[in-house]
PDB file of N, CA and C in Angstrom:
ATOM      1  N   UNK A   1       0.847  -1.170   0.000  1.00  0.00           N
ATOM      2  CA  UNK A   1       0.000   0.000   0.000  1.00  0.00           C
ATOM      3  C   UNK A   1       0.892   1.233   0.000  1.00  0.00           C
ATOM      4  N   UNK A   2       0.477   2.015  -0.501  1.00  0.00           N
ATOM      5  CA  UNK A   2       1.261   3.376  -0.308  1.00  0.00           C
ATOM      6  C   UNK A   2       0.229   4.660  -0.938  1.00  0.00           C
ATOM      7  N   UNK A   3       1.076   5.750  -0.679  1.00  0.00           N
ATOM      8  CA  UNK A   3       0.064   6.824  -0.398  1.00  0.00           C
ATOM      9  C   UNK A   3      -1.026   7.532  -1.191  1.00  0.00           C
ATOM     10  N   UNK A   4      -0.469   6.974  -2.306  1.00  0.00           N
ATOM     11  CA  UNK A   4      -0.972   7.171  -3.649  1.00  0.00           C
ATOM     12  C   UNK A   4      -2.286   6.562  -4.234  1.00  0.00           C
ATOM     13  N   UNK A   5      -2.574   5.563  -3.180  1.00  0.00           N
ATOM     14  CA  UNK A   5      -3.454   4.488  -3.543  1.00  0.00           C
ATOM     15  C   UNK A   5      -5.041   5.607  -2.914  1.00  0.00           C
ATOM     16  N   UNK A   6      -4.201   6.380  -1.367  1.00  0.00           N
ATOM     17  CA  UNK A   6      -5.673   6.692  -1.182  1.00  0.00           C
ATOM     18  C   UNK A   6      -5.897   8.471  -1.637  1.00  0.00           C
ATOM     19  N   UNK A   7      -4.481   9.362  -1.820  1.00  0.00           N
ATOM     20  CA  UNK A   7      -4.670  10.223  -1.533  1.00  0.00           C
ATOM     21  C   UNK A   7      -3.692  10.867  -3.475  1.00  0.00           C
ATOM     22  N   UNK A   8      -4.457  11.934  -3.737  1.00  0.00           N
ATOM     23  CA  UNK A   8      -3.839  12.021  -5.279  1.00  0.00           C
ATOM     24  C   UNK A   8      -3.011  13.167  -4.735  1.00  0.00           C
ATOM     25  N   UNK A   9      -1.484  13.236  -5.135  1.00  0.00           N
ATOM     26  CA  UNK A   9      -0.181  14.296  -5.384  1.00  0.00           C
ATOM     27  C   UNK A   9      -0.114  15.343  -5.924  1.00  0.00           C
ATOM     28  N   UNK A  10      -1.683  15.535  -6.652  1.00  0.00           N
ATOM     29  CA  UNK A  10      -1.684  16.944  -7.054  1.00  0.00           C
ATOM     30  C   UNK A  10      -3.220  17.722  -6.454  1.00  0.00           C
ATOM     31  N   UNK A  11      -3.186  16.919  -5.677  1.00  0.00           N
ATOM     32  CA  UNK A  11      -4.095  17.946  -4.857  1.00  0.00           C
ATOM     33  C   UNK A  11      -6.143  17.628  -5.119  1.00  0.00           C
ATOM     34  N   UNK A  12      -6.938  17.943  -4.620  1.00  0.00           N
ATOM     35  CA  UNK A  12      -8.277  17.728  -5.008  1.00  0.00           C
ATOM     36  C   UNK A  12      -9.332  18.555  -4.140  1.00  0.00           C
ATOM     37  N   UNK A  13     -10.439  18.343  -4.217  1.00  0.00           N
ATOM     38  CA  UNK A  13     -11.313  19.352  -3.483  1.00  0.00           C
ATOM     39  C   UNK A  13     -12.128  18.473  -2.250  1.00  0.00           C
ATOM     40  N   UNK A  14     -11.253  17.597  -1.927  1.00  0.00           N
ATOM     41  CA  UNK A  14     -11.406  16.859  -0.769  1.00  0.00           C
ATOM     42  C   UNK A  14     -10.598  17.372   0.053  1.00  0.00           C
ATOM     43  N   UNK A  15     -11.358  16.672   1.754  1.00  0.00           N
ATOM     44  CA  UNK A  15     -10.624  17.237   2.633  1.00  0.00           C
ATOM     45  C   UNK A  15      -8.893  16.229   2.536  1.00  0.00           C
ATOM     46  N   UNK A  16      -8.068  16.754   3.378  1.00  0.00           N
ATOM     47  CA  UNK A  16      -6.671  15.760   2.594  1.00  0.00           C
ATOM     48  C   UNK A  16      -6.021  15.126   1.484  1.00  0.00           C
ATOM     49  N   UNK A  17      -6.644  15.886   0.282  1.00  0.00           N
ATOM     50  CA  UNK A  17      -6.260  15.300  -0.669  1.00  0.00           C
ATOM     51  C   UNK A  17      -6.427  13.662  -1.284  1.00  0.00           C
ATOM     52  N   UNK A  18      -7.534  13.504  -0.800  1.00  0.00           N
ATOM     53  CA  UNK A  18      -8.315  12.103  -0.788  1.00  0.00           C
ATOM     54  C   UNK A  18      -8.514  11.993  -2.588  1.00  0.00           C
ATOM     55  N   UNK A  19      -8.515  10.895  -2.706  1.00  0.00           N
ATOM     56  CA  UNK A  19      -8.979  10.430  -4.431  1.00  0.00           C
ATOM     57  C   UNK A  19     -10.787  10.822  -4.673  1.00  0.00           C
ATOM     58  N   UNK A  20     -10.793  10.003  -3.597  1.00  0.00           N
ATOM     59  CA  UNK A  20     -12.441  10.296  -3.388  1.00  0.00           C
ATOM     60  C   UNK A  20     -13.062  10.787  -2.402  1.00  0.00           C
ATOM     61  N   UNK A  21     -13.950  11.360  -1.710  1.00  0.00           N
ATOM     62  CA  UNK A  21     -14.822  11.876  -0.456  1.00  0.00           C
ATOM     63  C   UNK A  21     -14.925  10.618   0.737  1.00  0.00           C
ATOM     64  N   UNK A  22     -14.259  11.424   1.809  1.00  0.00           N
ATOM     65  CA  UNK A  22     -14.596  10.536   2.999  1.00  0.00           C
ATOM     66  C   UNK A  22     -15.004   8.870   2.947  1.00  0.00           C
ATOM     67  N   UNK A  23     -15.627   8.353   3.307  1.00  0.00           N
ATOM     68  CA  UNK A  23     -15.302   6.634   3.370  1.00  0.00           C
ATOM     69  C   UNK A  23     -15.382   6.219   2.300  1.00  0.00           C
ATOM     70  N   UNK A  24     -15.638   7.068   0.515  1.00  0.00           N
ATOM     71  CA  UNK A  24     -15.723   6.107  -0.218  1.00  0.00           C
ATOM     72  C   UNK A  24     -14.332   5.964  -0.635  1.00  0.00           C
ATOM     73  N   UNK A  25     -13.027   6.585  -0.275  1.00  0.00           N
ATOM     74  CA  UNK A  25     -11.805   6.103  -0.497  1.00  0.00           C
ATOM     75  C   UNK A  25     -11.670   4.715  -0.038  1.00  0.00           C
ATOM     76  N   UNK A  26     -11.833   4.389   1.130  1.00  0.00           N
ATOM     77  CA  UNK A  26     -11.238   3.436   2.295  1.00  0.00           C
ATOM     78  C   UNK A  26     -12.329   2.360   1.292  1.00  0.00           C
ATOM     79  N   UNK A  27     -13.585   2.401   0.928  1.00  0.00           N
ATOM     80  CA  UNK A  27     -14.521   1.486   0.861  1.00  0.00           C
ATOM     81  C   UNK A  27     -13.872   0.853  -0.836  1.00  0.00           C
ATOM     82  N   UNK A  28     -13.017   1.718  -1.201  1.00  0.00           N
ATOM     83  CA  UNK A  28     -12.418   0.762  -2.720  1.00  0.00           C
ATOM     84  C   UNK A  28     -11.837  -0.547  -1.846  1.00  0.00           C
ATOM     85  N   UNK A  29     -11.328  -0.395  -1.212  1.00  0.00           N
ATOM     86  CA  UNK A  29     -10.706  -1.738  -0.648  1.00  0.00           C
ATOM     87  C   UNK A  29     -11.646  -2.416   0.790  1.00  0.00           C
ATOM     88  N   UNK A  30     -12.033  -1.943   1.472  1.00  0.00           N
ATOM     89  CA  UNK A  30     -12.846  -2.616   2.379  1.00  0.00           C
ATOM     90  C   UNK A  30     -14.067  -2.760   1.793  1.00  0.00           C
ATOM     91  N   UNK A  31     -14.488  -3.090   0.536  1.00  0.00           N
ATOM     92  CA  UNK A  31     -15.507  -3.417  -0.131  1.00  0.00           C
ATOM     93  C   UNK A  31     -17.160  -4.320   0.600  1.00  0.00           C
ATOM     94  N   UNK A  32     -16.637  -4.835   1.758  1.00  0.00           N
ATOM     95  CA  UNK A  32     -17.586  -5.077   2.596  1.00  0.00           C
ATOM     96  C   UNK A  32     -18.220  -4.517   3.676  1.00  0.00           C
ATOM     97  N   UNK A  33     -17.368  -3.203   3.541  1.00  0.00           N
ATOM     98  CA  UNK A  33     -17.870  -2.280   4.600  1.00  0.00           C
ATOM     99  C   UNK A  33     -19.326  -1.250   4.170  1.00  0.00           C
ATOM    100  N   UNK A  34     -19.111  -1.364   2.489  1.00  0.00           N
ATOM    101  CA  UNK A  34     -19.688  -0.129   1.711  1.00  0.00           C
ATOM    102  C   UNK A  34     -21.595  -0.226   1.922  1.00  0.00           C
ATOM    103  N   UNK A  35     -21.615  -1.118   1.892  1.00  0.00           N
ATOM    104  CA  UNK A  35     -23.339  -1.262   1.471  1.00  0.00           C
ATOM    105  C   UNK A  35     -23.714  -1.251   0.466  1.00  0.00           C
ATOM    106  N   UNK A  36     -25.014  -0.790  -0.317  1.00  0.00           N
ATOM    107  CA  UNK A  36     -25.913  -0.082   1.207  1.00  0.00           C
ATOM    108  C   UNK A  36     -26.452  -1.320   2.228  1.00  0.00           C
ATOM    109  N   UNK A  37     -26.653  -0.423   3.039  1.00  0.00           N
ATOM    110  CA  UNK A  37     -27.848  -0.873   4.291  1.00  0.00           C
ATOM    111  C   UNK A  37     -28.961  -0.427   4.175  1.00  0.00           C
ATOM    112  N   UNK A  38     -29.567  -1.115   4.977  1.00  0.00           N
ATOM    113  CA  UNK A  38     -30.890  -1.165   5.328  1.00  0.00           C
ATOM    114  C   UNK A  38     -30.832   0.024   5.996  1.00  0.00           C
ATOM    115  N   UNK A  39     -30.205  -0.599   7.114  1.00  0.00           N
ATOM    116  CA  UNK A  39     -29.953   0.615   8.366  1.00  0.00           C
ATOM    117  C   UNK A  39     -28.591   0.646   8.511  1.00  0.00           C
ATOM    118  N   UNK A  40     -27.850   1.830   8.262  1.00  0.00           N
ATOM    119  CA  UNK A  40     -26.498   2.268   8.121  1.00  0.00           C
ATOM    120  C   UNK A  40     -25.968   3.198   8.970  1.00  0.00           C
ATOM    121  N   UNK A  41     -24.905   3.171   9.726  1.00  0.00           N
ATOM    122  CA  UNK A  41     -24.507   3.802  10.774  1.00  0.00           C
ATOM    123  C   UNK A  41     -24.048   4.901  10.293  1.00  0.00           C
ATOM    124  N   UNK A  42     -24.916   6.183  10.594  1.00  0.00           N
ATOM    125  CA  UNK A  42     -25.193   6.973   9.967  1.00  0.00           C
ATOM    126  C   UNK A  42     -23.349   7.728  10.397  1.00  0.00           C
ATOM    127  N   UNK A  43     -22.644   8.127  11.278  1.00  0.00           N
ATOM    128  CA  UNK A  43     -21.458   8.601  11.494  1.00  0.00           C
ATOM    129  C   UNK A  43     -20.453   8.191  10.633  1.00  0.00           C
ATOM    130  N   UNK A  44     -20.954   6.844   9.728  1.00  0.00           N
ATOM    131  CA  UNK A  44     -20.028   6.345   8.617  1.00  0.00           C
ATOM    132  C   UNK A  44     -19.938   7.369   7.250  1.00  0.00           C
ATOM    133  N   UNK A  45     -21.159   7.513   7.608  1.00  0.00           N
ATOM    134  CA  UNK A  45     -21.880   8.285   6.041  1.00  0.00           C
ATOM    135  C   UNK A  45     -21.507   9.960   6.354  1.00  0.00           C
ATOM    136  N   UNK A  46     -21.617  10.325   7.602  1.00  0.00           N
ATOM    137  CA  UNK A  46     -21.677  11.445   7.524  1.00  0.00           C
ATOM    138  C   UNK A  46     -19.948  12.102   7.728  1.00  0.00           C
ATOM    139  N   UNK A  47     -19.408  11.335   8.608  1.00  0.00           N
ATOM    140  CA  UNK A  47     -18.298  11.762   9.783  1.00  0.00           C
ATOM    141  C   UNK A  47     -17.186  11.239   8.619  1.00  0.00           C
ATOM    142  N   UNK A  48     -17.568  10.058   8.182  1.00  0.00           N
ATOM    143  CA  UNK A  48     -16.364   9.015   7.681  1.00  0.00           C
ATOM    144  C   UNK A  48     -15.486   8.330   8.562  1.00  0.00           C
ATOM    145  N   UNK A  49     -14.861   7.429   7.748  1.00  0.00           N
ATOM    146  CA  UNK A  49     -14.224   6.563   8.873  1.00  0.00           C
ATOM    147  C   UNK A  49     -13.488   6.441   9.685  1.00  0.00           C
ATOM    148  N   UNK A  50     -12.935   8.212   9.697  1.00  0.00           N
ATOM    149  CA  UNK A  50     -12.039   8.066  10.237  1.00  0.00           C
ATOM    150  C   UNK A  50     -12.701   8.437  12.005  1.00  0.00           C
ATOM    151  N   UNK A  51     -13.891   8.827  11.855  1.00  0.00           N
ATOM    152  CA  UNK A  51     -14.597   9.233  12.946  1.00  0.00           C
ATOM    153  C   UNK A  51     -14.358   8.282  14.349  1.00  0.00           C
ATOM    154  N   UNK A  52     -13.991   6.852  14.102  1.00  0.00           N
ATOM    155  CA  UNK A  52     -13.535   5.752  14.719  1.00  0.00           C
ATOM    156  C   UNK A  52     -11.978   5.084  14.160  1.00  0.00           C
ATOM    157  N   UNK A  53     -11.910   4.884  12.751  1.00  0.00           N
ATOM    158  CA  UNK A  53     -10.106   4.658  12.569  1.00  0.00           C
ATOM    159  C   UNK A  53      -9.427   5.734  12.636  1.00  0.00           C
ATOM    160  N   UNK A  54      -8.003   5.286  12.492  1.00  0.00           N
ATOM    161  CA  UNK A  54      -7.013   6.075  12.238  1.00  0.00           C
ATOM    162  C   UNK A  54      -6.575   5.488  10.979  1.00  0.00           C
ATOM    163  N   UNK A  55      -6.521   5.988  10.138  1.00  0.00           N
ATOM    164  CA  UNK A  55      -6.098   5.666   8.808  1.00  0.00           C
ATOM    165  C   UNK A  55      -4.492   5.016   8.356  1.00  0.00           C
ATOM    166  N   UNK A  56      -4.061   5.827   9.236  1.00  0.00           N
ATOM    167  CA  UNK A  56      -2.361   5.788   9.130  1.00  0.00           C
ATOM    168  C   UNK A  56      -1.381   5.168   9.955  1.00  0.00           C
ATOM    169  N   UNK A  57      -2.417   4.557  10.504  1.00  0.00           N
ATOM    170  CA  UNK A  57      -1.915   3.318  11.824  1.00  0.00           C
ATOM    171  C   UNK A  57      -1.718   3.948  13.087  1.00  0.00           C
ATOM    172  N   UNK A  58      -2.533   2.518  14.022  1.00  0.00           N
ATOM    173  CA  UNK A  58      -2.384   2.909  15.412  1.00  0.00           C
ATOM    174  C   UNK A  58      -2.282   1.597  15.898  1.00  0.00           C
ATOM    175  N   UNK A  59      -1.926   1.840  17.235  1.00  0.00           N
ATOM    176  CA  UNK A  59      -1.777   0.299  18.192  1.00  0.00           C
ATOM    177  C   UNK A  59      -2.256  -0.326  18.574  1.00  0.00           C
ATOM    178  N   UNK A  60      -3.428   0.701  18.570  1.00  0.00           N
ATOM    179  CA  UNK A  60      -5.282  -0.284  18.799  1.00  0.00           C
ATOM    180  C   UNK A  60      -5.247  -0.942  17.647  1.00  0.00           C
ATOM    181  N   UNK A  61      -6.053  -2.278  18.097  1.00  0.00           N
ATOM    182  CA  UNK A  61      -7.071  -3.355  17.562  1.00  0.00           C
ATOM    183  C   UNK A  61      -7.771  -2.509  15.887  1.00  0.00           C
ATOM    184  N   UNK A  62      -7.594  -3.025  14.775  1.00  0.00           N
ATOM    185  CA  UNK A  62      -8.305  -2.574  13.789  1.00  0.00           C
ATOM    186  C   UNK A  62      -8.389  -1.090  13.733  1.00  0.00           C
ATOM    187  N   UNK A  63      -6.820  -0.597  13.533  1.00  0.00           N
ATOM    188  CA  UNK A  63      -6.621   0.595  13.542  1.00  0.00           C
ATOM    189  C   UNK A  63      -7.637   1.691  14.141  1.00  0.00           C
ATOM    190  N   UNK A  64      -8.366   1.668  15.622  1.00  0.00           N
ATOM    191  CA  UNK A  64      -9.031   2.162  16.243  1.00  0.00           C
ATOM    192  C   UNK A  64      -8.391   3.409  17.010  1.00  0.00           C
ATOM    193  N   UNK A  65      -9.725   4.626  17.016  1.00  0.00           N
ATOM    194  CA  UNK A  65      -9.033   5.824  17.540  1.00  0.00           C
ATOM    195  C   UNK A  65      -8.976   5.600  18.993  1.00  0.00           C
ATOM    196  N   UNK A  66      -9.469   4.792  19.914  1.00  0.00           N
ATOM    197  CA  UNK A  66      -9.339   5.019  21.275  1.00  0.00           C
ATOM    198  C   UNK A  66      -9.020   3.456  21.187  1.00  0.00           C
ATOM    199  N   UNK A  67      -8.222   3.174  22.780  1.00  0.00           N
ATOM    200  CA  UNK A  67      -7.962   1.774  22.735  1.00  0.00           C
ATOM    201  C   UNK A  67      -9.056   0.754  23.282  1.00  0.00           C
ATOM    202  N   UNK A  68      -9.850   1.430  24.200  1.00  0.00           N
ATOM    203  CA  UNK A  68     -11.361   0.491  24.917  1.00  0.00           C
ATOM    204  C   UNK A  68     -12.126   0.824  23.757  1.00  0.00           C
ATOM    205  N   UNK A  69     -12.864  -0.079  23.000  1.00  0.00           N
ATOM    206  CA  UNK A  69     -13.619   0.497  22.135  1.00  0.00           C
ATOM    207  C   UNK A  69     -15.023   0.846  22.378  1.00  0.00           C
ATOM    208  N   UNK A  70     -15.659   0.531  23.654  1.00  0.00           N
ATOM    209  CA  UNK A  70     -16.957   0.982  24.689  1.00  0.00           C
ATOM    210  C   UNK A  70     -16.668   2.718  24.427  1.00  0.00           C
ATOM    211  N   UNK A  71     -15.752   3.475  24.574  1.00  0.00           N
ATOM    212  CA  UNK A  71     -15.232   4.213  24.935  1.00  0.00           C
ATOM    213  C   UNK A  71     -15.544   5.261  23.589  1.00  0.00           C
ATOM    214  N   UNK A  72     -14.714   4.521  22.743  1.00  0.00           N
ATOM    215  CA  UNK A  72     -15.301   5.259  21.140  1.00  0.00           C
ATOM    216  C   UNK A  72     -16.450   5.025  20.751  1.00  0.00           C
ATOM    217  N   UNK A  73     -17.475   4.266  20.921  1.00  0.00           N
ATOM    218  CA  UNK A  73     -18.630   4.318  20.899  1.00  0.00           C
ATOM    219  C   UNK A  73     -19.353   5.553  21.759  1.00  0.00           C
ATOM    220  N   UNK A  74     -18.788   5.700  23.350  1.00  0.00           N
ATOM    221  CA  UNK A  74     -19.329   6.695  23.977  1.00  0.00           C
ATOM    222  C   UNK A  74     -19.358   8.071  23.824  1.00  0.00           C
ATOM    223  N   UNK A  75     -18.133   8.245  22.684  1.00  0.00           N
ATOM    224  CA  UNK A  75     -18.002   9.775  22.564  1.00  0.00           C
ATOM    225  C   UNK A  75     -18.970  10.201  21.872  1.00  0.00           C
ATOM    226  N   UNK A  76     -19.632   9.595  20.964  1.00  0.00           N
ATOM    227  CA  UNK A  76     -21.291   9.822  20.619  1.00  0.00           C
ATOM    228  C   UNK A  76     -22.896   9.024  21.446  1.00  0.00           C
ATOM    229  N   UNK A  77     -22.564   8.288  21.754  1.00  0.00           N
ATOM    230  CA  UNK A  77     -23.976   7.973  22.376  1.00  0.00           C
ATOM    231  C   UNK A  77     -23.178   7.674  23.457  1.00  0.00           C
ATOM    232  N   UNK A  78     -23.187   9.070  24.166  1.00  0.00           N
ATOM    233  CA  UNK A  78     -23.224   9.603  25.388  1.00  0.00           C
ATOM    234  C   UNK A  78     -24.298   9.717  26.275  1.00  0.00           C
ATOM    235  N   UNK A  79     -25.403  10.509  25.872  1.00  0.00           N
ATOM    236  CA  UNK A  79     -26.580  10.804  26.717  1.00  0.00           C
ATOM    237  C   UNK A  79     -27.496   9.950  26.983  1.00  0.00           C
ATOM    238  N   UNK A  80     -28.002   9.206  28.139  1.00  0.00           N
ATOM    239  CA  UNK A  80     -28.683   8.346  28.252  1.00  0.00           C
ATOM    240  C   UNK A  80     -29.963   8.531  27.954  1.00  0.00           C
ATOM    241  N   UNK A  81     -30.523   9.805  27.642  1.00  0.00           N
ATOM    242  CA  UNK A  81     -31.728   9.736  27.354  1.00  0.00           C
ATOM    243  C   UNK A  81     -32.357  10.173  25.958  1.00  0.00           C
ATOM    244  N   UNK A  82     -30.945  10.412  25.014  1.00  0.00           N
ATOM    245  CA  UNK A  82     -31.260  10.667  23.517  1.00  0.00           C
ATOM    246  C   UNK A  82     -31.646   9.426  22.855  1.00  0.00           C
ATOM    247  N   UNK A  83     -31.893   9.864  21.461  1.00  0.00           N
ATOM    248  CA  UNK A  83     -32.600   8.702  20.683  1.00  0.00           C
ATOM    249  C   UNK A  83     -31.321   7.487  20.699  1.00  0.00           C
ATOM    250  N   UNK A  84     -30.321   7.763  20.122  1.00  0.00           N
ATOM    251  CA  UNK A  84     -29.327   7.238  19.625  1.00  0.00           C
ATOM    252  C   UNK A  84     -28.507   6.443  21.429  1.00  0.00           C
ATOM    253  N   UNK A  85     -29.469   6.631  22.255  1.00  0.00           N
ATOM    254  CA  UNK A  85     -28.246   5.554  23.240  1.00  0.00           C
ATOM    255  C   UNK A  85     -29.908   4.821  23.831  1.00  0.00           C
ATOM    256  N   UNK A  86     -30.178   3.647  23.528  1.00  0.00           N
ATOM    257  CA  UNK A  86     -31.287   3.289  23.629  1.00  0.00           C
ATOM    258  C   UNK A  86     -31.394   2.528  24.910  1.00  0.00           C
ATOM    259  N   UNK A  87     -30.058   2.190  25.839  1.00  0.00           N
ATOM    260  CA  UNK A  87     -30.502   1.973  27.149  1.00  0.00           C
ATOM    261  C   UNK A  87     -30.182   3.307  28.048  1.00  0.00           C
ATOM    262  N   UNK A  88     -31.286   3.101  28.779  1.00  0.00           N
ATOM    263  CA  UNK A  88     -31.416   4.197  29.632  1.00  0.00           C
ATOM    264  C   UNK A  88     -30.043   3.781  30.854  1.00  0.00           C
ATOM    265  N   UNK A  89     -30.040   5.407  31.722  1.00  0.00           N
ATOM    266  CA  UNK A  89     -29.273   5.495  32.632  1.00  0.00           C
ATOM    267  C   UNK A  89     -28.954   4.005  33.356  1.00  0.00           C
ATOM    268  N   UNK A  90     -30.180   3.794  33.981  1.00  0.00           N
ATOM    269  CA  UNK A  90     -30.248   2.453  34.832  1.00  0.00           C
ATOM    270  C   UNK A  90     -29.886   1.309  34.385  1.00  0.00           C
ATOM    271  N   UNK A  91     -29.863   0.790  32.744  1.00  0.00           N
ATOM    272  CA  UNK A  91     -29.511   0.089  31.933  1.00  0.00           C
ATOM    273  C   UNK A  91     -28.327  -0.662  30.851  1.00  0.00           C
ATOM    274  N   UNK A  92     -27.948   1.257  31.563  1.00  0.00           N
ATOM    275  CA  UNK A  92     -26.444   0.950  30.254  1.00  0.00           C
ATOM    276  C   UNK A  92     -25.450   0.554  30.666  1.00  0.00           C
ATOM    277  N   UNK A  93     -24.659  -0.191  29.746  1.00  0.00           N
ATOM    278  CA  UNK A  93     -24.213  -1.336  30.312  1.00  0.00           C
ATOM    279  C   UNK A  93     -22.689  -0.616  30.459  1.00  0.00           C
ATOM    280  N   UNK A  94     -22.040  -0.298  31.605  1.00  0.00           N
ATOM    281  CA  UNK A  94     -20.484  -0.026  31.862  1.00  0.00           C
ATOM    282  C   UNK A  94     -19.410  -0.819  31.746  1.00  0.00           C
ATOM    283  N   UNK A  95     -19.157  -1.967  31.794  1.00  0.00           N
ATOM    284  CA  UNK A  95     -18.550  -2.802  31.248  1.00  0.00           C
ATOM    285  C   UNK A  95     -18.627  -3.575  29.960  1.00  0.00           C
ATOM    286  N   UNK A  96     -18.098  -4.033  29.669  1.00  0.00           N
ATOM    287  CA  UNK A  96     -17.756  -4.965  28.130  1.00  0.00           C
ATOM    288  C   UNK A  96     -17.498  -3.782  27.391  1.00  0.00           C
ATOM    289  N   UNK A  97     -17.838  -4.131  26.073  1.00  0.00           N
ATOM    290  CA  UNK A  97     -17.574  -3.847  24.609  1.00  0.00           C
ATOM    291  C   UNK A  97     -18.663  -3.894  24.263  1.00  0.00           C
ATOM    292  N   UNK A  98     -19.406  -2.761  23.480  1.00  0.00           N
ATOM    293  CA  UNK A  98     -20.639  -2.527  22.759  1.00  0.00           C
ATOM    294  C   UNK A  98     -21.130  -3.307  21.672  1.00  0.00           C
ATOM    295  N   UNK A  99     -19.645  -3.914  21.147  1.00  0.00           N
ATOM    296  CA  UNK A  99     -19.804  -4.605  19.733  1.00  0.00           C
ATOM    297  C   UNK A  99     -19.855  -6.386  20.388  1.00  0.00           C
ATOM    298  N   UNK A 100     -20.151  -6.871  21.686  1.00  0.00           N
ATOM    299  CA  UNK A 100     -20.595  -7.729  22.064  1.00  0.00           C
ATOM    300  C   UNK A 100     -22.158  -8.138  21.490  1.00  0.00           C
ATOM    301  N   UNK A 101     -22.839  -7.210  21.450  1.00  0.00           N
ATOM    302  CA  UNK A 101     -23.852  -7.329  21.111  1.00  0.00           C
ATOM    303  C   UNK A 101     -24.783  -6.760  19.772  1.00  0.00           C
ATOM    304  N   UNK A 102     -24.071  -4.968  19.596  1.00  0.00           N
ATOM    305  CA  UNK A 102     -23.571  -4.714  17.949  1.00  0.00           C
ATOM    306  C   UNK A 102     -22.495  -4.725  17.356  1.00  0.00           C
ATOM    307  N   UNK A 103     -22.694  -5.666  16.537  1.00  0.00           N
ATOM    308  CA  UNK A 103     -21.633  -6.681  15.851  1.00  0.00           C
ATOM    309  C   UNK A 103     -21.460  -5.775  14.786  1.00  0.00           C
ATOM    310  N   UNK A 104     -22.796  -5.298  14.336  1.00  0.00           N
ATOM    311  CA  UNK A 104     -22.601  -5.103  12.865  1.00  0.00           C
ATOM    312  C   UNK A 104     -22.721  -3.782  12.710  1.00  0.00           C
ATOM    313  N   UNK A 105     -21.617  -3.075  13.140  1.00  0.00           N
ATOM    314  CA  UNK A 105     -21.472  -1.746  13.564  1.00  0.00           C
ATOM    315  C   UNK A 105     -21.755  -0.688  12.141  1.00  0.00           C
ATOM    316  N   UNK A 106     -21.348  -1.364  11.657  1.00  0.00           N
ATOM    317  CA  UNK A 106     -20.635  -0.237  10.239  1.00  0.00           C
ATOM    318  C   UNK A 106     -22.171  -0.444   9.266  1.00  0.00           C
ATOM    319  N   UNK A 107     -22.921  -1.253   9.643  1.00  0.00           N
ATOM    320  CA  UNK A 107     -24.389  -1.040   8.843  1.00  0.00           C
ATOM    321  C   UNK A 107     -25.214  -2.540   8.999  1.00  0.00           C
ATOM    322  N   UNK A 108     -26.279  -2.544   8.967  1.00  0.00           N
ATOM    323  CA  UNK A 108     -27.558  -3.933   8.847  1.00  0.00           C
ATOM    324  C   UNK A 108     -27.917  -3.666   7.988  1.00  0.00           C
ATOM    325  N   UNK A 109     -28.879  -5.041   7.360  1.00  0.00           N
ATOM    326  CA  UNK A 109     -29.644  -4.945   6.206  1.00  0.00           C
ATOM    327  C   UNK A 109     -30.964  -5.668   7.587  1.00  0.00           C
ATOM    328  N   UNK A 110     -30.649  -6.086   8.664  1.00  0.00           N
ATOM    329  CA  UNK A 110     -31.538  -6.532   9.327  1.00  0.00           C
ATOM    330  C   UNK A 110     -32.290  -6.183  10.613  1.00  0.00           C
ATOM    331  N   UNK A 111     -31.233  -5.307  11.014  1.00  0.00           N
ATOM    332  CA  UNK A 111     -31.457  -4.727  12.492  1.00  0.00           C
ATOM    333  C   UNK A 111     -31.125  -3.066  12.745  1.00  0.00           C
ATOM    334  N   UNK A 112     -32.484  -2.328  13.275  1.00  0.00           N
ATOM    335  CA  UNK A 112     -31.551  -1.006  13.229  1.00  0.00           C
ATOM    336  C   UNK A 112     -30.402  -0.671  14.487  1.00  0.00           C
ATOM    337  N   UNK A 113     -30.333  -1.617  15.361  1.00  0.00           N
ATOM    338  CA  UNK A 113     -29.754  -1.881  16.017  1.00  0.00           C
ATOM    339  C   UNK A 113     -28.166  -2.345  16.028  1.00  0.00           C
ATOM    340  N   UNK A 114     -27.604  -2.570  14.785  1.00  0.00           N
ATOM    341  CA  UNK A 114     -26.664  -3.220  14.245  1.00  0.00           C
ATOM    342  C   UNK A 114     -26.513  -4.559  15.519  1.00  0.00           C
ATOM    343  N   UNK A 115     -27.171  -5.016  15.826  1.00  0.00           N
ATOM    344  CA  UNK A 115     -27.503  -6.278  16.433  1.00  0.00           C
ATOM    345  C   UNK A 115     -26.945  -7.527  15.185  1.00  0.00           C
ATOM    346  N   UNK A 116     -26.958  -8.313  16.385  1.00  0.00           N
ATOM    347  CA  UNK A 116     -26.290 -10.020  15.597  1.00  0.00           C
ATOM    348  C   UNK A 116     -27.541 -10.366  15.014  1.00  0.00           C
TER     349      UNK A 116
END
């Protein structure tokens, strides 16, 4: 891989000099990430991927921006009582890993839940 693959040398009207706009660079090669979905994690679409990777390598697990990944999930569904964190205060779960149970983080064709 090298740099050329994601980002063009003479410049573009993307942010970083990307070939293409936000995750659809990364999605030429993670081709199973792309969709569509049913129900699609909308921070993919909007934020891009890097909203959770690091593109350019890190020491976390699947080039991840934080190393607990409960953790990068929390920096958006934070509030226990918005739409987007669907167990309440009393409910939510402080231990494990979020992707224990949404697996299918990056989009469903079955669950809006990204549930197994």
């Amino acid at each position: 891989m090298k740099c050329t693959d994601c980002h063009s040398p003479h410049g573009t009207s993307n942010r970083a000099t990307l070939r293409q706009s936000g995750w659809e660079t990364c999605v030429q090669c993670h081709v199973e990430k792309r969709g569509p979905f049913v129900f699609e994690h909308s921070a993919v679409k909007v934020e891009g991927c890097t909203i959770c990777h690091t593109p350019h390598g890190s020491v976390n697990r699947m080039l991840l921006a934080r190393r607990e990944e409960r953790f990068l999930c929390l920096q958006c569904h934070v509030d226990p009582f918005a739409v987007n964190v669907p167990h309440g205060r009393l409910g939510f779960q402080t231990r494990g890993e979020c992707v224990r149970c949404h697996a299918n983080i990056h989009g469903s064709n079955f669950d809006a839940n990204f549930l197994h």
